[in-house]
Protein backbone atom coordinates (compact mmCIF):
# COMPACT_ATOMS: atom_id res chain seq x y z
CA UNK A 1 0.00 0.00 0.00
CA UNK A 2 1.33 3.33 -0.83
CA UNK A 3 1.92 6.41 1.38
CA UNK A 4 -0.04 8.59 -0.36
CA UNK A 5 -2.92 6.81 0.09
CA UNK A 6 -2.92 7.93 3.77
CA UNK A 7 -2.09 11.67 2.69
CA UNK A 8 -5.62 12.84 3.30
CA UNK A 9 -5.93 11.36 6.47
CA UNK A 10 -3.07 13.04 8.15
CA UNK A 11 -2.86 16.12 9.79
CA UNK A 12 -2.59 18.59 7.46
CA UNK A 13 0.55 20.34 9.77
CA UNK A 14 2.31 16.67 9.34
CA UNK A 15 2.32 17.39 5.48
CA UNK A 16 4.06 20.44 5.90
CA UNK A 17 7.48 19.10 7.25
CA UNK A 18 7.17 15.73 4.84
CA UNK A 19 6.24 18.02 2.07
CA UNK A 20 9.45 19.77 3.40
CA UNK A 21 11.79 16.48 3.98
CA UNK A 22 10.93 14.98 0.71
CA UNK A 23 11.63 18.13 -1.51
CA UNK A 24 15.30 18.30 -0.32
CA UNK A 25 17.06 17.72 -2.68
CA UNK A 26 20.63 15.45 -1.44
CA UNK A 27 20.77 14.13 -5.50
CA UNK A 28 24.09 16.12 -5.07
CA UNK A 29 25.86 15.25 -1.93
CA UNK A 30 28.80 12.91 -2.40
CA UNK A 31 30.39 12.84 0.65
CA UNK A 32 29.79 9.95 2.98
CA UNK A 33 29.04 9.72 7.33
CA UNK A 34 29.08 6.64 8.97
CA UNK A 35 26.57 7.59 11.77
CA UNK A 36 25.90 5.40 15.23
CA UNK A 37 22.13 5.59 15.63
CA UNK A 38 20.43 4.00 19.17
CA UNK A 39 18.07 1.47 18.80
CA UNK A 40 15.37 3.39 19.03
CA UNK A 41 16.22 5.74 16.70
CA UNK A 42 16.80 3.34 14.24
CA UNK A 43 13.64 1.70 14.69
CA UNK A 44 11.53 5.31 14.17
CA UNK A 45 13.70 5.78 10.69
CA UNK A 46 13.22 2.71 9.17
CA UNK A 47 9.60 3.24 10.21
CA UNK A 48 8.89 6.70 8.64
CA UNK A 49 10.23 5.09 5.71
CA UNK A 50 7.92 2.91 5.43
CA UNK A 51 5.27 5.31 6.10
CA UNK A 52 6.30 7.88 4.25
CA UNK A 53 9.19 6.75 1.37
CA UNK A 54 11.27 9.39 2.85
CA UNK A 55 14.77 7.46 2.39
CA UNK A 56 16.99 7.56 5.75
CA UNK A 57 19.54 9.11 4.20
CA UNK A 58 17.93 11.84 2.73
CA UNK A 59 15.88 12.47 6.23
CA UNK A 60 19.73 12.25 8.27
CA UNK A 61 20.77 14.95 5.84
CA UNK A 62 17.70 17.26 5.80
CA UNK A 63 18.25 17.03 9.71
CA UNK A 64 21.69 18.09 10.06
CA UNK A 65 21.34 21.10 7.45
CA UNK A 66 18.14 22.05 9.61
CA UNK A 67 20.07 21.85 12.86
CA UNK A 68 22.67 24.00 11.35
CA UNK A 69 19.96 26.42 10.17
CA UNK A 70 18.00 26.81 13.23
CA UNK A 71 21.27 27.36 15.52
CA UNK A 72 23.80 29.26 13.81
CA UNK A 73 25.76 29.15 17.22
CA UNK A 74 27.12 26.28 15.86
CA UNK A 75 28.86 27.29 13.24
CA UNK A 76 30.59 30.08 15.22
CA UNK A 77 31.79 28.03 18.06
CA UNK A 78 33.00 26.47 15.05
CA UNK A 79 34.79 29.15 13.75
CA UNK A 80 36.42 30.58 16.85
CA UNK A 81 37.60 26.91 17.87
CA UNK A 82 39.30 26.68 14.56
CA UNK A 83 40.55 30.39 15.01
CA UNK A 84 42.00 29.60 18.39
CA UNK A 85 44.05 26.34 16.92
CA UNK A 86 45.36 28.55 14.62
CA UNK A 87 46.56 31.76 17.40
């Protein structure tokens, strides 16, 4: 059975953030993570992918570049750590 047959019957505020996931567009990333997951974790990934045909690797990705969005701070602790290696 396909996802989209349960598209009507969602919520329409979960379609937002699939609509979201799925039209990220990873087609050019080449570099590769090898990434420890728990259990759990695991578990919920391989389920929304079978829920939603939202491949792990392209949710993993869409993650991280939201994480990075959403808290800047980040990338300048970042920055001044490299900056201080460098003094």
């Amino acid at each position: 059975m396909s996802w989209k047959f349960f598209r009507g019957k969602r919520d329409p505020e979960y379609n937002e953030i699939l609509d979201r996931i799925k039209s990220y567009d990873n087609s050019d990333h080449d570099k590769l993570v090898h990434v420890r997951l728990d259990e759990h974790t695991l578990l919920i990934l391989n389920q929304l992918k079978l829920a939603t045909g939202v491949e792990i690797q392209k949710m993993v990705a869409f993650s991280i570049s939201e994480l990075l969005r959403l808290h800047p701070e980040l990338k300048t602790i970042i920055k001044q750590f490299l900056q201080k290696l460098n003094e």
